[in-house]
Structures are given as structure tokens and as C-alpha cells.
C-alpha atoms as a PDB file:
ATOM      1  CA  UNK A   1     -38.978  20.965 -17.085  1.00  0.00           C
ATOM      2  CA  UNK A   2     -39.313  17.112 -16.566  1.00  0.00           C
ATOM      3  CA  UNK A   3     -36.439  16.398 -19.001  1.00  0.00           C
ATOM      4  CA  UNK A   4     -33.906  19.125 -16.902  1.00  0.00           C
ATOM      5  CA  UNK A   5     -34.915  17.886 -13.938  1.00  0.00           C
ATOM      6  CA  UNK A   6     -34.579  14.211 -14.507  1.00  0.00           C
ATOM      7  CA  UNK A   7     -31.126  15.360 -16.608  1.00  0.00           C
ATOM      8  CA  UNK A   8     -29.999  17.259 -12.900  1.00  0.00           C
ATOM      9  CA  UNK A   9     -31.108  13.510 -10.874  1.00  0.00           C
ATOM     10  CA  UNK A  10     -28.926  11.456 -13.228  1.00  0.00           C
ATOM     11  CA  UNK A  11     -25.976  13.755 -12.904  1.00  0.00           C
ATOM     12  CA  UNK A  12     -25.902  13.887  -8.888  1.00  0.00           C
ATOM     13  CA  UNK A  13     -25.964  10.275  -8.979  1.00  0.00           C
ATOM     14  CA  UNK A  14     -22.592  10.076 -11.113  1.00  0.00           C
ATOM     15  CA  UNK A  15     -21.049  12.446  -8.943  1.00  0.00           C
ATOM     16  CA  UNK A  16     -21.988  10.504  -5.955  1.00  0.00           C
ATOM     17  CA  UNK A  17     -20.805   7.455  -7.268  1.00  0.00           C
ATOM     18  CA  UNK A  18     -17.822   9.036  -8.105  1.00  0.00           C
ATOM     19  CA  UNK A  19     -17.282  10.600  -4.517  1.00  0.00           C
ATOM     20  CA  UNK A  20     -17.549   7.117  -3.503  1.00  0.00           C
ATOM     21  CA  UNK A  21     -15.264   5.562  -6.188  1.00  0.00           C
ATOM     22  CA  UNK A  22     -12.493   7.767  -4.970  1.00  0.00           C
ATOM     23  CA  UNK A  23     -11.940   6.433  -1.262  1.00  0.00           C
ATOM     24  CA  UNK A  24     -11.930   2.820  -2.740  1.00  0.00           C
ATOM     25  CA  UNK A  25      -9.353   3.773  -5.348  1.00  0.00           C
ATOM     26  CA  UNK A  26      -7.765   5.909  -2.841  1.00  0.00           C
ATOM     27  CA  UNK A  27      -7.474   2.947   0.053  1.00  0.00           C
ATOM     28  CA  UNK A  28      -6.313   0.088  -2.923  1.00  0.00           C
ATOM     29  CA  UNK A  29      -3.341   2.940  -3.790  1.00  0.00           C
ATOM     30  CA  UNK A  30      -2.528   3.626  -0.302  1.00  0.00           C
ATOM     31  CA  UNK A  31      -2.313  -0.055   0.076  1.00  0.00           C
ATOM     32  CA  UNK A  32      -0.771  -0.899  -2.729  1.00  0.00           C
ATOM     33  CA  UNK A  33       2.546   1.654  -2.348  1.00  0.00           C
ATOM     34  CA  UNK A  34       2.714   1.084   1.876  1.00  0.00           C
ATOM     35  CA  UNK A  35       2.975  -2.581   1.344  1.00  0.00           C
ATOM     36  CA  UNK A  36       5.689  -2.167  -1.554  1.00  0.00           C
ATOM     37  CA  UNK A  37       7.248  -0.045   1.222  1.00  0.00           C
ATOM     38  CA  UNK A  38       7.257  -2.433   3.287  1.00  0.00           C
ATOM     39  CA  UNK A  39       8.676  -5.264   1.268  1.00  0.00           C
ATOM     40  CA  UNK A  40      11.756  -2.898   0.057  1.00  0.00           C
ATOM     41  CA  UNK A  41      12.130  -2.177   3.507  1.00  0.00           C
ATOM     42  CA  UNK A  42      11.966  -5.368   4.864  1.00  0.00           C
ATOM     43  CA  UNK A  43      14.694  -6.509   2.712  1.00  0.00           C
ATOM     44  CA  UNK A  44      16.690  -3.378   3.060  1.00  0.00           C
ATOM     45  CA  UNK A  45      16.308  -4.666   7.043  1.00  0.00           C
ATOM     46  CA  UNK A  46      17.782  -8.173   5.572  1.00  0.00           C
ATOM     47  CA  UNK A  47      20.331  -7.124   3.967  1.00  0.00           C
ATOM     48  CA  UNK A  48      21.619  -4.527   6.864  1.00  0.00           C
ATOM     49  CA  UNK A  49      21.280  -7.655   9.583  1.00  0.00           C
ATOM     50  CA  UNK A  50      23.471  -9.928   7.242  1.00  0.00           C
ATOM     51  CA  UNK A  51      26.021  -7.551   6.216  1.00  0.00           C
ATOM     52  CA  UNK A  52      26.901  -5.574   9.176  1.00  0.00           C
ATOM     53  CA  UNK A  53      27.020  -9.089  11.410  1.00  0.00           C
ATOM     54  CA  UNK A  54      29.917 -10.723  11.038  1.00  0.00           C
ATOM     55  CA  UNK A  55      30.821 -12.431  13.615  1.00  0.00           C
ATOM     56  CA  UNK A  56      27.446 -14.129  14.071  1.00  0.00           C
ATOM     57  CA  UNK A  57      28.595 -17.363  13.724  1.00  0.00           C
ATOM     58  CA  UNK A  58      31.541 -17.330  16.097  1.00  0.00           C
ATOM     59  CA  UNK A  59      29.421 -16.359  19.108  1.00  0.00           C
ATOM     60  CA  UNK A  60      26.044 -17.149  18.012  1.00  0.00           C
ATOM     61  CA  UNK A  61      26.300 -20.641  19.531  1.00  0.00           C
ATOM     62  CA  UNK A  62      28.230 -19.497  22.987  1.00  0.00           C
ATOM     63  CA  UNK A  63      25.082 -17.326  23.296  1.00  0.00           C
ATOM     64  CA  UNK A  64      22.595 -19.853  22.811  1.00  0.00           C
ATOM     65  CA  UNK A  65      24.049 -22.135  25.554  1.00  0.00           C
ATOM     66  CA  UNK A  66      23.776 -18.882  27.159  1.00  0.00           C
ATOM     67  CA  UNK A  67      20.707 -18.022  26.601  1.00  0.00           C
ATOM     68  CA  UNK A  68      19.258 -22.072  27.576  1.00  0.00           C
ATOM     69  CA  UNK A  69      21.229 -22.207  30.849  1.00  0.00           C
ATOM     70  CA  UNK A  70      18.927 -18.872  31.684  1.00  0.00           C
ATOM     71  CA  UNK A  71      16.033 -20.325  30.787  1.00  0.00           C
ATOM     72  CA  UNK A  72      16.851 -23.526  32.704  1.00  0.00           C
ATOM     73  CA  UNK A  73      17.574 -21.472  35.751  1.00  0.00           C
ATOM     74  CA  UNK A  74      14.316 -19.707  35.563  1.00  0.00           C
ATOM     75  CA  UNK A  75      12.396 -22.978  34.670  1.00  0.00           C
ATOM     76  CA  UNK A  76      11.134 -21.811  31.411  1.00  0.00           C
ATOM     77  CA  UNK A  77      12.828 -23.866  29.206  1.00  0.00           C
ATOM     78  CA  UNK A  78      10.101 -25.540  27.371  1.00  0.00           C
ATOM     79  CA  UNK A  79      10.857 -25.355  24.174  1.00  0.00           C
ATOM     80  CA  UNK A  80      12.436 -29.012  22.986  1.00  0.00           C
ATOM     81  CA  UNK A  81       8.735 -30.405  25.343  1.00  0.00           C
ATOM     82  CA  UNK A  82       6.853 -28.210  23.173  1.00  0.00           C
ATOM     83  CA  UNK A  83       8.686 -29.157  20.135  1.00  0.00           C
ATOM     84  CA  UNK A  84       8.509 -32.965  20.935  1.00  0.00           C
ATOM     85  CA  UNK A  85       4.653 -32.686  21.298  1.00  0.00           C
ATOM     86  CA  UNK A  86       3.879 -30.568  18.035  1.00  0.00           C
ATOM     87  CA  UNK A  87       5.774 -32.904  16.008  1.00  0.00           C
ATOM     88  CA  UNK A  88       3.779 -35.982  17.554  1.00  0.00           C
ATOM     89  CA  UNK A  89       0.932 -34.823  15.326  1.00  0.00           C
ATOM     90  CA  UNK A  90       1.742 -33.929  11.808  1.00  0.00           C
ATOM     91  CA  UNK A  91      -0.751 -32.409  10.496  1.00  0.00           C
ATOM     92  CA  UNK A  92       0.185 -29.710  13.234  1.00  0.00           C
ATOM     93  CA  UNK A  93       3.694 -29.323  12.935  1.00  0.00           C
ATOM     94  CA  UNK A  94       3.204 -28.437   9.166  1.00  0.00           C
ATOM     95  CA  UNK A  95       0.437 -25.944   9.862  1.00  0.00           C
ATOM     96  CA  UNK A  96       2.719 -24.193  12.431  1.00  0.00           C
ATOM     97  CA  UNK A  97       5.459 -24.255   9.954  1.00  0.00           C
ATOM     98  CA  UNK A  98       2.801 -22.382   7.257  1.00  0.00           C
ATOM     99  CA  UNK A  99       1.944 -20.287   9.794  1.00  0.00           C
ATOM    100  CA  UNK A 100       5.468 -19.029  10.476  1.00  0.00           C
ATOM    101  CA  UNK A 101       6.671 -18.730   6.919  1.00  0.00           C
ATOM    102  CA  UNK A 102       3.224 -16.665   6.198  1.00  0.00           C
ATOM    103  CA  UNK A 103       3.079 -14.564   9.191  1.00  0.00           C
ATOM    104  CA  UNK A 104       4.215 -11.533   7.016  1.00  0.00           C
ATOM    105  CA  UNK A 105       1.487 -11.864   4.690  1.00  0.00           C
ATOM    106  CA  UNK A 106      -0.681 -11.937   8.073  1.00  0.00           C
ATOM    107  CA  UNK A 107       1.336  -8.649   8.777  1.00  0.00           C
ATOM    108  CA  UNK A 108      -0.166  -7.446   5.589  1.00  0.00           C
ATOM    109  CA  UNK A 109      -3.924  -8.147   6.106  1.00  0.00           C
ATOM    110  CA  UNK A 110      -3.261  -6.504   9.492  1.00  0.00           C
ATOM    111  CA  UNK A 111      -2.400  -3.500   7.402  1.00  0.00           C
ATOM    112  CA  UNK A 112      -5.534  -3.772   5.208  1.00  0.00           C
ATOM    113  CA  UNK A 113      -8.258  -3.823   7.826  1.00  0.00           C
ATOM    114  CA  UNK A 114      -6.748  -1.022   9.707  1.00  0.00           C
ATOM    115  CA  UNK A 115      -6.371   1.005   6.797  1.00  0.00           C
ATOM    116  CA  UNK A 116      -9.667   0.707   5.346  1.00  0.00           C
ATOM    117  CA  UNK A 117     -11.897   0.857   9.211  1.00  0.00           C
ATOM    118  CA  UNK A 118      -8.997   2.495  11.620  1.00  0.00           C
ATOM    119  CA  UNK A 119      -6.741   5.008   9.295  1.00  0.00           C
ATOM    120  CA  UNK A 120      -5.781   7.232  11.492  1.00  0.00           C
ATOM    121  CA  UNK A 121      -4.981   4.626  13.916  1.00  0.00           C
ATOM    122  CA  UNK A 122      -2.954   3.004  11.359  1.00  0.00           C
ATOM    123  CA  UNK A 123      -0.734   5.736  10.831  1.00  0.00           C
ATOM    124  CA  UNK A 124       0.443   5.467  14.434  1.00  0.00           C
ATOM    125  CA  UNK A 125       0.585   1.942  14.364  1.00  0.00           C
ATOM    126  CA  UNK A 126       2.695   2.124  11.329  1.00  0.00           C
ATOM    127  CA  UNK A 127       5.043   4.298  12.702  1.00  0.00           C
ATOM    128  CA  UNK A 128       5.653   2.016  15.447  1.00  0.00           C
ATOM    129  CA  UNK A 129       6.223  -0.431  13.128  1.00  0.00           C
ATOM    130  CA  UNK A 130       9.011   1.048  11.455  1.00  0.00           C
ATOM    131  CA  UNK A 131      10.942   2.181  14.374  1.00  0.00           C
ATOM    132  CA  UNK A 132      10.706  -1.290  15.723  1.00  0.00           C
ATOM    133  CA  UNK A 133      13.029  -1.848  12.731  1.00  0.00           C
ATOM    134  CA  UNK A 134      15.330   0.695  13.768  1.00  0.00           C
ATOM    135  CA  UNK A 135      15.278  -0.191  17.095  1.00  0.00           C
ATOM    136  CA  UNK A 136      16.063  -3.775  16.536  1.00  0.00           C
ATOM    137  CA  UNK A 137      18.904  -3.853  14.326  1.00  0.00           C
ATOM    138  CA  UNK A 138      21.891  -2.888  16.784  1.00  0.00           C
ATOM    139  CA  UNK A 139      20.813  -5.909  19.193  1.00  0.00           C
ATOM    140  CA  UNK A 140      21.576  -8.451  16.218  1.00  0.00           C
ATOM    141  CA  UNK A 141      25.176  -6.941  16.272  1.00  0.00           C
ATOM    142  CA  UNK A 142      25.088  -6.755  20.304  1.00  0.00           C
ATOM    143  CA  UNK A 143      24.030  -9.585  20.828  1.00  0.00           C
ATOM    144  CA  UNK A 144      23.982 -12.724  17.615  1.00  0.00           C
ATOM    145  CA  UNK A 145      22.291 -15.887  18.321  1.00  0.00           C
ATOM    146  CA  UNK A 146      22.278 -19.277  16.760  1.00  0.00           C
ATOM    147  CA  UNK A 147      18.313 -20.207  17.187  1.00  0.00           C
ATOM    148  CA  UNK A 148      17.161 -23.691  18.537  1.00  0.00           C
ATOM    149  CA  UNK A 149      16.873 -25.494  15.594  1.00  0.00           C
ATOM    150  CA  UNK A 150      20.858 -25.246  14.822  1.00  0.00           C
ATOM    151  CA  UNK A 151      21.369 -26.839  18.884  1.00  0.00           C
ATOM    152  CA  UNK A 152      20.574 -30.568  18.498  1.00  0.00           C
ATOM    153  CA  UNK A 153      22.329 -31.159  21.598  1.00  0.00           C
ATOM    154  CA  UNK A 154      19.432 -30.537  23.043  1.00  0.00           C
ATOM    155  CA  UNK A 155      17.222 -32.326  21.064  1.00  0.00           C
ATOM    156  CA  UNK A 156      16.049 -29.710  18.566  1.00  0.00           C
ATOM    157  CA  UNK A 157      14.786 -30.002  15.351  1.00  0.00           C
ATOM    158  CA  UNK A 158      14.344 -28.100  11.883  1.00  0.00           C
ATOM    159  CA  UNK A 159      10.778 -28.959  11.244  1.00  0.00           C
ATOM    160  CA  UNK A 160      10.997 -26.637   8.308  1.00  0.00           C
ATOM    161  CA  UNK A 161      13.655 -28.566   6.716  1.00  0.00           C
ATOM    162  CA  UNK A 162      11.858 -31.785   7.752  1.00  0.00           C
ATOM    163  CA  UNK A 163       8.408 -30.851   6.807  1.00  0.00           C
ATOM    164  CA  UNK A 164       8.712 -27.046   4.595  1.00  0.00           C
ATOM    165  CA  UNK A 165       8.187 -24.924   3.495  1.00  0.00           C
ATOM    166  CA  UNK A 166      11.399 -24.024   2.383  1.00  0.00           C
ATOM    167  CA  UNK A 167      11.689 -20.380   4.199  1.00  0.00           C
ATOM    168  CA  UNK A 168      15.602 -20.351   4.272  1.00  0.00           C
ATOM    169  CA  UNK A 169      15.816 -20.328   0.910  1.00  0.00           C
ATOM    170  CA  UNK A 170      18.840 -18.898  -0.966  1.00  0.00           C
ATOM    171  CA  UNK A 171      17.047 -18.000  -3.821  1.00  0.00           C
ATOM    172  CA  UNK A 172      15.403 -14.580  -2.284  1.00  0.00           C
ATOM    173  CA  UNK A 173      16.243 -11.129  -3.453  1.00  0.00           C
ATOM    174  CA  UNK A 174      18.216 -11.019   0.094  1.00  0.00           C
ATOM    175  CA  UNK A 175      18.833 -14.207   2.487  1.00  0.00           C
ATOM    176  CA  UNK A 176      18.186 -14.247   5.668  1.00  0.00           C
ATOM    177  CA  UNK A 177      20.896 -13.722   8.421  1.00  0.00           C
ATOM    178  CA  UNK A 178      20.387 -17.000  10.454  1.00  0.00           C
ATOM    179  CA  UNK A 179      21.742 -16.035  13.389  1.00  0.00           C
ATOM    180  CA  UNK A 180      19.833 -13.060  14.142  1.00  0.00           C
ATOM    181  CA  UNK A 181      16.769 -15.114  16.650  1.00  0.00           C
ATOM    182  CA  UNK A 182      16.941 -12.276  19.621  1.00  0.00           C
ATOM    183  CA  UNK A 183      14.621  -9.784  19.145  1.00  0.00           C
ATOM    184  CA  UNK A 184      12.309 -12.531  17.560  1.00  0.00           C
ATOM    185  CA  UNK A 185      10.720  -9.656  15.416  1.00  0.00           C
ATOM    186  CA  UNK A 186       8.235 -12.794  14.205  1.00  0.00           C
ATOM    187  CA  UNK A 187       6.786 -11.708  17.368  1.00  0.00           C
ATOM    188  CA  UNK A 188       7.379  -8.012  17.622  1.00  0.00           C
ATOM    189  CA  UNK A 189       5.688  -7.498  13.927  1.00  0.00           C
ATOM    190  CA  UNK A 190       2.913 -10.173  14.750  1.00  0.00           C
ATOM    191  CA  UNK A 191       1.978  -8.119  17.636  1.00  0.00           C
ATOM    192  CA  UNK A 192       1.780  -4.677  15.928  1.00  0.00           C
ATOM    193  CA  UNK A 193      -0.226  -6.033  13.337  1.00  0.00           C
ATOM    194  CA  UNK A 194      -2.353  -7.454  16.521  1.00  0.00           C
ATOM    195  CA  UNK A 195      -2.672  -3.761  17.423  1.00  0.00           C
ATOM    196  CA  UNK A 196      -4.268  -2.557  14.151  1.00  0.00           C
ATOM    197  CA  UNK A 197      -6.386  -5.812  13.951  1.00  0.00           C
ATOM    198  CA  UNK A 198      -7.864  -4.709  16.950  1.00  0.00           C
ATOM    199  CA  UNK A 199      -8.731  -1.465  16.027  1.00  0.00           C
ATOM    200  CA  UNK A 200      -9.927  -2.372  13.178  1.00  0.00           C
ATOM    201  CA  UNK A 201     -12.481  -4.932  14.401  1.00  0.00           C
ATOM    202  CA  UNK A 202     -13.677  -3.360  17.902  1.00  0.00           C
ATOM    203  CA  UNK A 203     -17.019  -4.600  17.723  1.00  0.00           C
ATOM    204  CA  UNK A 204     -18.260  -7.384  20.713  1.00  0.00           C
ATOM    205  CA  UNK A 205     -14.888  -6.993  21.302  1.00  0.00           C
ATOM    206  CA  UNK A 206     -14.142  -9.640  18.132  1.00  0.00           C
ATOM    207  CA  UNK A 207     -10.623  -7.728  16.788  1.00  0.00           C
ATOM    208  CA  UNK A 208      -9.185  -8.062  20.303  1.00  0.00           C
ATOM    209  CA  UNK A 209      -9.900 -11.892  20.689  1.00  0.00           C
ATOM    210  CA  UNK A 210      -8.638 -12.287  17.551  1.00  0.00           C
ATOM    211  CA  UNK A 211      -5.693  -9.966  18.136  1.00  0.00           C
ATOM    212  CA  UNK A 212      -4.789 -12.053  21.392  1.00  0.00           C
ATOM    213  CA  UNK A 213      -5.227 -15.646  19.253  1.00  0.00           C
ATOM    214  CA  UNK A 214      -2.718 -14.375  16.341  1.00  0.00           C
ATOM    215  CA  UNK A 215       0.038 -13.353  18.747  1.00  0.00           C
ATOM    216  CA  UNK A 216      -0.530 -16.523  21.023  1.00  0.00           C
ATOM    217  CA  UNK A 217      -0.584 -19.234  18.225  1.00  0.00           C
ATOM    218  CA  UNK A 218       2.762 -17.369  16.892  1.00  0.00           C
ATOM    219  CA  UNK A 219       4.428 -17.496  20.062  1.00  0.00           C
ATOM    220  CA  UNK A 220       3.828 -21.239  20.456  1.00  0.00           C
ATOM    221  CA  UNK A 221       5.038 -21.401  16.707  1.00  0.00           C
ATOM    222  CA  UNK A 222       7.747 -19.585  16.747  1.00  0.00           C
ATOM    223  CA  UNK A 223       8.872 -22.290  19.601  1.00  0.00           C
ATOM    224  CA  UNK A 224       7.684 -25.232  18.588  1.00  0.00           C
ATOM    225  CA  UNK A 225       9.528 -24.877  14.839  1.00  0.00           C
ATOM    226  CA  UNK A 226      12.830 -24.129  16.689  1.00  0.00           C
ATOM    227  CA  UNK A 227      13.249 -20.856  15.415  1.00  0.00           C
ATOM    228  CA  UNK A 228      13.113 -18.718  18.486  1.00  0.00           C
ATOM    229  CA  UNK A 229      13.442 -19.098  22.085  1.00  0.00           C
ATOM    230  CA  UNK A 230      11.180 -18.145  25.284  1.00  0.00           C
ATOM    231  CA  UNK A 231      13.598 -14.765  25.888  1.00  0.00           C
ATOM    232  CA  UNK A 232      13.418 -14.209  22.229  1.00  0.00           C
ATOM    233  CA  UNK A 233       9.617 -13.545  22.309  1.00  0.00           C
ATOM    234  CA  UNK A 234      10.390 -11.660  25.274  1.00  0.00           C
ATOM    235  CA  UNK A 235      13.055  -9.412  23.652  1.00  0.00           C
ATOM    236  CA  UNK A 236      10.516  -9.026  20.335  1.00  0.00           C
ATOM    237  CA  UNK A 237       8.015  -7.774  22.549  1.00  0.00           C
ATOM    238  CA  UNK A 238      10.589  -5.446  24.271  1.00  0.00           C
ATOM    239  CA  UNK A 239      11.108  -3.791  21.133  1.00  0.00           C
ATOM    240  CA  UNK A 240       7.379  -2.870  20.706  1.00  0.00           C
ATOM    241  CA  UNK A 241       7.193  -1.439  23.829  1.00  0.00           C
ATOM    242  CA  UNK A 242      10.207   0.718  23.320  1.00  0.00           C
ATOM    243  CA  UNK A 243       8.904   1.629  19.866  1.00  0.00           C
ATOM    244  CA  UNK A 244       4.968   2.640  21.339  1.00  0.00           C
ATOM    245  CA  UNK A 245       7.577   5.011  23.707  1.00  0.00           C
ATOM    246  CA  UNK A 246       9.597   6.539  21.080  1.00  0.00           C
ATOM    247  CA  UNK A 247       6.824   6.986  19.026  1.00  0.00           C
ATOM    248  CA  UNK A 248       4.883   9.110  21.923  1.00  0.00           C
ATOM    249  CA  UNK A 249       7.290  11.477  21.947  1.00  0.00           C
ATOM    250  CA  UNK A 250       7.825  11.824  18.167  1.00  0.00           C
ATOM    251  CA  UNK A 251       6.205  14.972  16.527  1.00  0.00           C
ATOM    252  CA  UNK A 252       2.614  13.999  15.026  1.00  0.00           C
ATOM    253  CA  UNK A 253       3.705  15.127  11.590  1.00  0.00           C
ATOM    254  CA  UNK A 254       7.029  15.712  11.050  1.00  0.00           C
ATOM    255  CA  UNK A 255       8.085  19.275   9.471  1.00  0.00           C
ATOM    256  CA  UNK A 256       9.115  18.469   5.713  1.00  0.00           C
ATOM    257  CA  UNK A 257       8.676  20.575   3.145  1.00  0.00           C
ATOM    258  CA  UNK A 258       7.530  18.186   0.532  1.00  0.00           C
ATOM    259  CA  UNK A 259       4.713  16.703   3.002  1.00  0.00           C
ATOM    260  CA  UNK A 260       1.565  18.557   2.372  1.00  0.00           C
ATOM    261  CA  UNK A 261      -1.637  18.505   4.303  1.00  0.00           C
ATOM    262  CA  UNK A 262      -4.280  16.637   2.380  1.00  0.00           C
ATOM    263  CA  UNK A 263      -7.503  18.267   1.887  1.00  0.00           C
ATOM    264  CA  UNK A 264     -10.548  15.848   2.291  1.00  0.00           C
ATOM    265  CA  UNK A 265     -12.822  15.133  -0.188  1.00  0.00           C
ATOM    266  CA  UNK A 266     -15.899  16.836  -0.241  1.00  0.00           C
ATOM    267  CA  UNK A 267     -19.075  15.793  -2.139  1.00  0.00           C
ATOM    268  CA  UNK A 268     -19.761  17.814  -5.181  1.00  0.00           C
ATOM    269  CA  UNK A 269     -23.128  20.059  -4.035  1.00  0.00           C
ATOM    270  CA  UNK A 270     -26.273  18.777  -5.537  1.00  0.00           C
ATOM    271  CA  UNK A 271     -28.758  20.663  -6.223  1.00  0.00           C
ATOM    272  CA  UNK A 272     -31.801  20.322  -4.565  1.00  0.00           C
ATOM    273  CA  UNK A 273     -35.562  20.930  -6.121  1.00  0.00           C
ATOM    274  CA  UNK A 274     -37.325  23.348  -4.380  1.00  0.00           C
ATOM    275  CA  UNK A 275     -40.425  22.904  -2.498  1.00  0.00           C
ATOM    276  CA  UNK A 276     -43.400  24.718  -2.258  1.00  0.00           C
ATOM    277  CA  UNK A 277     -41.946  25.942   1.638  1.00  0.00           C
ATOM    278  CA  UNK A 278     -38.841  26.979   0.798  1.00  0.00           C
ATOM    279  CA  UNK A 279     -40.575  29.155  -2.045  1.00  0.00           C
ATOM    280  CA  UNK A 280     -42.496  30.356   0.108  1.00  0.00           C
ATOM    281  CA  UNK A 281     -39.477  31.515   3.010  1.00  0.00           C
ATOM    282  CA  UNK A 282     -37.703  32.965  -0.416  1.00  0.00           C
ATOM    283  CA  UNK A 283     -40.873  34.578  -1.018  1.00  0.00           C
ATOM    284  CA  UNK A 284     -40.480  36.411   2.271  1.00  0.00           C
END
């Protein structure tokens, strides 16, 4: 009786701990193949914005002196002060040029902590993600734009060429279309994974502050490196908006035939000794 009884204790434990095993194998697979995703996607994305913009160079620059004689009007043209400043002190130039060759990495850990403590919110932030893609592709063709750091004129600088990391690289599996700086999507991405760190982390309010930081320090990076303008950060977040609209009136799941509706897992039943009361309601 002992022996059975103890044999029936140490079998409900290893199907507990294999309930549990499951989500965490579960989460690292879902993570694994949406980030993959991702990365073929994002270069897919490349690869569309460099080959379908041609004329980028022949009226990228007209639209950057365009695009400064705006921001003069309006007074907001702070990016070469901004620039000047960050490259006074070293040490911070470089980190703002790691932090801008990393952000999608950043992106990525976004992903993580919303998957594993806010999945269901992740699944609508995700979405939104991927039709800021779609929604930010044609304005590249609309509208090309040489980005500050190719207008010395006025007094720009490419701090990643002077300090690296080498971002521009040609070596990549697709380079980068260089005049493609309005939508900065830098800052449309950056703020969508801002989203699902703050649902992730909504305790004393500590994935919020944190959400704010990451989109603030990449907005003064994304200036101060001379890769994207004020109205640039302005058209990335433009894009989000437009996407969190879309997305709202998108179906919740869309009707295809090879999605199916995933069952949750349920614990295996354990069986449970009875006690000299429930014997005695049996009894009964």
C-alpha cells in the first residue's frame, strides 16, 4: 500500500514537471521561429526599399534641403547643435552609435518579455509591427531622402564612420538603401517594442518608465549620429499610429484554413488519496 502510493506521488510529480517543461519549451520555440521571421522579413523589407527606389539619389538631396528649410522655419532644427555637443564627449558619441546599430536586437528583447509575461498582448503588438512595414515602404518611393550625415553643408557628420561600428556595411545578406531616412522606422520599431516592454513590466509602473527612456534616448540618437532628422522621428511615429488604426479594424484571427485554434494545455489529473471524509460522503 505504502510502495503504490509513494509509486502514484513520484509519478504526479513527473507529470507536473512536465506540464511545466512544456510552456518553457513552448515560449523558447515561439521565440525562436518569430524572431527568424523577423530577420527574413526585415531583409525581405531591405531588399524591397533598395530595389524598387531608384531614383533615390537624384532627389534624395533636393529633399533634404527640403526637409531642413522646414525645420528652420518651424525652429526645430537642432540637429547639427545636438550633434556638435554629443561628439564633444566621446565616450558618448560611441555609445549612441552602439545604441543605434543594436536597437534591433533591443527590438528583440522587447519581443521576449512580452512573449513570455504579456502573450496575448504581444500578438497585437506584433501585428502592428508588421503592418508598420507595409505601411512604410511606399513613402521611401514617395518621398527618398538623403539623411544628415550625407549634408556637410551644414555641418554634419558620420559619427559611425568616424567612431563605428561599421552599420553600412556591404557585406550583409542585403545592404541597406541609404536614402530611405523618412519614416525613420529606427523610431517607429523602437516604439512598438516600447509598447510590449510596457506590458510586459506593468508593475510600480517600471515597464512604462522604461518604455518612455528607450524611445527618448533613440530619438536623441537617431539625431545626434546624423542618421535621421526631427520630421523623420515624426513620420516613424506616424506610421505606428496608422498601423495601431489599421490593426483595430483588422479581423482578430484571420479566416485561413491551415490556422487552427490551439487547445491549452491542461495538467494531467492526479490522483488524490482519499481521506477519512470523503470516505465517509462516498459512504453516504
Amino acid at each position: 500500500m505504502a510502495t503504490s502510493r509513494t509509486n502514484g506521488r513520484l509519478t504526479a510529480h513527473r507529470d507536473a514537471a512536465a506540464t511545466t517543461r512544456r510552456p518553457v519549451l513552448l515560449v523558447i520555440a515561439t521565440f525562436v521561429a518569430n524572431i527568424l521571421a523577423f530577420m527574413l522579413l526585415f531583409q525581405v523589407y531591405k531588399l524591397v526599399r533598395k530595389t524598387f527606389i531608384q531614383r533615390a539619389e537624384v532627389v534624395g538631396f533636393d529633399h533634404a534641403h527640403q526637409i531642413v528649410d522646414i525645420q528652420q522655419r518651424l525652429h526645430i532644427f537642432i540637429e547639427p547643435g545636438l550633434q556638435k555637443w554629443a561628439m564633444s564627449h566621446e565616450w558618448l558619441i560611441r555609445s549612441l552609435n552602439w545604441y543605434y546599430a543594436g536597437f534591433m536586437w533591443g527590438f528583440y528583447l522587447c519581443c521576449l518579455a512580452a512573449m513570455i509575461y504579456s502573450p496575448e498582448r504581444y500578438r497585437e503588438l506584433r501585428r502592428v509591427f508588421l503592418l508598420t512595414m507595409v505601411l512604410a515602404l511606399p513613402w521611401y518611393v514617395i518621398y527618398p531622402l538623403a539623411p544628415p550625415r550625407f549634408m556637410p553643408e551644414y555641418g554634419f557628420f558620420d559619427t559611425l564612420k568616424l567612431y563605428g561600428p561599421n552599420y553600412f556595411k556591404e557585406g550583409g545578406m542585403v545592404t541597406a538603401n541609404q536614402f530611405a531616412a523618412m519614416p525613420s522606422m529606427h523610431i517607429g520599431w523602437t516604439t512598438v517594442g516600447a509598447f510590449m516592454l510596457a506590458a510586459a513590466i506593468p508593475y510600480r509602473r517600471i515597464g512604462p518608465t522604461l518604455a518612455v527612456l528607450h524611445v527618448s534616448i533613440m530619438t536623441i540618437t537617431v539625431m545626434a549620429t546624423g542618421n535621421h532628422y526631427v520630421l523623420d522621428a515624426i513620420g516613424g511615429w506616424m506610421i505606428v499610429g496608422a498601423a495601431f488604426l489599421v490593426a483595430r479594424r483588422l479581423p482578430a484571427q484571420f479566416p485561413f484554413p491551415w490556422v487552427n485554434k490551439r487547445e491549452p494545455i491542461v495538467p494531467p489529473d492526479i490522483a488524490v488519496p482519499a481521506t477519512s471524509s470523503s470516505r465517509a460522503i462516498s459512504a453516504r
